[in-house]
Protein backbone atom coordinates (compact mmCIF):
# COMPACT_ATOMS: atom_id res chain seq x y z
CA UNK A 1 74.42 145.92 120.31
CA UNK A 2 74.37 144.52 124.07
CA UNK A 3 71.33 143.92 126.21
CA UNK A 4 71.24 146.90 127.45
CA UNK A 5 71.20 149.24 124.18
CA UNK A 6 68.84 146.39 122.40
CA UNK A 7 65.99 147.15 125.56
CA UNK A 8 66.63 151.03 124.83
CA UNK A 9 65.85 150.75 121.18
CA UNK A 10 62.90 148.11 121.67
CA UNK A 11 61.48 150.83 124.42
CA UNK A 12 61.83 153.41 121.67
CA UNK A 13 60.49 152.01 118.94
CA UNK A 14 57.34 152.12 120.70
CA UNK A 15 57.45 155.91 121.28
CA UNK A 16 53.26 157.13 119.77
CA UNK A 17 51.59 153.74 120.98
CA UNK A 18 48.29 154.47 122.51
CA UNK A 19 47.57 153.62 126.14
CA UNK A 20 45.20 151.33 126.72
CA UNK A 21 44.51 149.21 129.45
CA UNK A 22 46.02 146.04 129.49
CA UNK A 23 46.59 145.83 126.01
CA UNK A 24 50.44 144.70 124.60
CA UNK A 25 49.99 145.42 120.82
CA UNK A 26 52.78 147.68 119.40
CA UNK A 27 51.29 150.83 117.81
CA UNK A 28 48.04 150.00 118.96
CA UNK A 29 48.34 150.28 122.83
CA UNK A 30 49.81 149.36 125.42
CA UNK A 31 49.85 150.15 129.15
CA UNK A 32 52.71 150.91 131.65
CA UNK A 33 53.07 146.71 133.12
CA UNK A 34 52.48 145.30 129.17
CA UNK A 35 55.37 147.73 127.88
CA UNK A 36 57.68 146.07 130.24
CA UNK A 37 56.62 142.94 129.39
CA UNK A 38 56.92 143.73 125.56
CA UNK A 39 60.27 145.49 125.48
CA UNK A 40 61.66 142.91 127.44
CA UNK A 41 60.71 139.76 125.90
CA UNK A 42 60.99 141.53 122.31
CA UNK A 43 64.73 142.29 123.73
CA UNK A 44 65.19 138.78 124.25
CA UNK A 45 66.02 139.18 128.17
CA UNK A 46 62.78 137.47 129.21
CA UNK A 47 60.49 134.61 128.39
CA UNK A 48 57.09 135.39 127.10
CA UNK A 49 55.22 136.23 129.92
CA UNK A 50 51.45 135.90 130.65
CA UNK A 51 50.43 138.49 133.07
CA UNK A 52 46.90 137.75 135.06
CA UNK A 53 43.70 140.00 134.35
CA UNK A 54 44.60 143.32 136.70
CA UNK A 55 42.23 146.18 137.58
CA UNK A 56 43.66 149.71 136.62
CA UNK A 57 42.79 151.06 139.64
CA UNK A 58 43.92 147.93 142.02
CA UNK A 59 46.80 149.76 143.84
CA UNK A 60 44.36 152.46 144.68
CA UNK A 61 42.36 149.97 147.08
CA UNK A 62 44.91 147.25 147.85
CA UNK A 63 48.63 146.86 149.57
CA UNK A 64 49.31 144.15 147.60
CA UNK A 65 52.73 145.17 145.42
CA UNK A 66 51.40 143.38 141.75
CA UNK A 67 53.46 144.95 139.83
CA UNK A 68 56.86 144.60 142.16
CA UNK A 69 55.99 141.52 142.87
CA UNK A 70 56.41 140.01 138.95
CA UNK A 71 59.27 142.27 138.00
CA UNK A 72 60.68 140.70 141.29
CA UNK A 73 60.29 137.52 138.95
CA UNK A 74 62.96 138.63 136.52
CA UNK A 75 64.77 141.49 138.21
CA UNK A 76 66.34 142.15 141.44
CA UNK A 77 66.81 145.50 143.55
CA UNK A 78 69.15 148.55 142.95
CA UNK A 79 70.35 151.46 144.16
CA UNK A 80 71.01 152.84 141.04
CA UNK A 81 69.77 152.73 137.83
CA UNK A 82 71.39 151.87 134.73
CA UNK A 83 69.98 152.54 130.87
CA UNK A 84 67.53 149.73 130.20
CA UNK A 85 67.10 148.95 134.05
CA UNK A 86 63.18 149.44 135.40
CA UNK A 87 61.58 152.39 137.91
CA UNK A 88 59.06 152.13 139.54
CA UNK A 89 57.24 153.99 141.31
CA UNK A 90 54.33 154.43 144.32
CA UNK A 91 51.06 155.50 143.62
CA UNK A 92 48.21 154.98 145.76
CA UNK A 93 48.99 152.47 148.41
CA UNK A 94 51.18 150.10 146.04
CA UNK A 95 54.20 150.17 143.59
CA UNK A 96 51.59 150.90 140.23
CA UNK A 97 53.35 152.67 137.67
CA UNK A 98 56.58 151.77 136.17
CA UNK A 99 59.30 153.15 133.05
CA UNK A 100 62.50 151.79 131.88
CA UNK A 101 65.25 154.03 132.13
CA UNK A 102 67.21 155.82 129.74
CA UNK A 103 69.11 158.10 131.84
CA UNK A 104 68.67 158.44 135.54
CA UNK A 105 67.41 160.82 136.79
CA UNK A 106 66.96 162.52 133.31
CA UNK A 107 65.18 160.59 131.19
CA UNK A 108 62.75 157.34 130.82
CA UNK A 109 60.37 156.02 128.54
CA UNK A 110 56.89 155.04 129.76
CA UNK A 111 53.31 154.14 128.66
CA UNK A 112 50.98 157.27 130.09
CA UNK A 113 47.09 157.65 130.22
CA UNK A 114 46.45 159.23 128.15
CA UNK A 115 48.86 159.71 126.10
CA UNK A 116 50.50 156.53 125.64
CA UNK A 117 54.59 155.99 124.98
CA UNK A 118 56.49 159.40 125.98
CA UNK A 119 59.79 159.29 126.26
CA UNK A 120 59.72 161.81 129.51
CA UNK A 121 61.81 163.66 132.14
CA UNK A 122 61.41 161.65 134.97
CA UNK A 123 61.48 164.67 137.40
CA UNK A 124 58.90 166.63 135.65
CA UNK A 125 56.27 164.04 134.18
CA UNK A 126 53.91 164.07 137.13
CA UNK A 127 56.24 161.03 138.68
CA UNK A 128 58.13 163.11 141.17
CA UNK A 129 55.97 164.30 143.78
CA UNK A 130 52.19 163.43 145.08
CA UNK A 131 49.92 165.75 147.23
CA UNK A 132 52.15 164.63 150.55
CA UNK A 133 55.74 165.34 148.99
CA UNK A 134 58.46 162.69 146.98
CA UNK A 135 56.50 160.20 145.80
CA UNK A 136 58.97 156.85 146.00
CA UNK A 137 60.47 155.39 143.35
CA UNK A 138 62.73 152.04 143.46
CA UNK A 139 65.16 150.30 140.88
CA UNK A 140 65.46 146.85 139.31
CA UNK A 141 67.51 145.43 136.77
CA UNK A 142 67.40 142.35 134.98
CA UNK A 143 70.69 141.92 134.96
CA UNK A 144 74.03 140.89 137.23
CA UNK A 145 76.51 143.22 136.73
């Protein structure tokens, strides 16, 4: 199995995990910056990584990009996504939600208040569109291919 596949079956395996805020347990819960950390590490593609206390509602008050600015850490822009590469995606006045990507632009597996790990259309889950039309969404990928 190469990176790629072993990131889509880590992401997978946590399909019914809760949400919860800043948590990184597996079955337990999890939110949408943890489950990247998680998948990844468990994948063996990064270190373990410590992420900072965050408030959940951080990108609704601040321009500072959190989020893009640690996958930026371990992953660099692309155009276009690859299975296992990362989305994410604008929501307030930063980059605040992200998914890893199954199939682009079909499917992608993300950690959803309050639901928790969905494996979810990525056109139709709410991710698409905010109240002033496309809401933007940009690639990364851990890898150099």
């Amino acid at each position: 199995m190469d990176a790629r596949e072993q990131v889509i079956a880590e992401a997978k395996s946590w399909i019914g995990t809760k949400y919860h805020p800043a948590a990184r347990v597996k079955g337990a819960g999890v939110d949408c910056l943890m489950f990247l950390a998680e998948v990844y590490e468990r994948a063996g593609v990064v270190p373990h990584v410590e992420i900072p206390y965050y408030p959940q509602d951080w990108h609704m008050h601040r321009d500072d990009e959190r989020l893009m600015d640690g996958v930026l850490k371990f992953a660099h822009p692309v155009e276009t996504p690859k299975p296992g590469d990362i989305a994410l995606w604008k929501f307030g006045r930063a980059f605040a939600h992200s998914a890893i990507v199954i199939e682009w632009p079909a499917l992608v597996i993300h950690a959803v208040k309050p639901v928790g790990v969905v494996m979810d259309r990525a056109d139709m889950a709410g991710l698409r569109f905010d109240r002033s039309g496309p809401r933007e969404v940009r690639f990364f990928s851990p890898w150099n291919e």
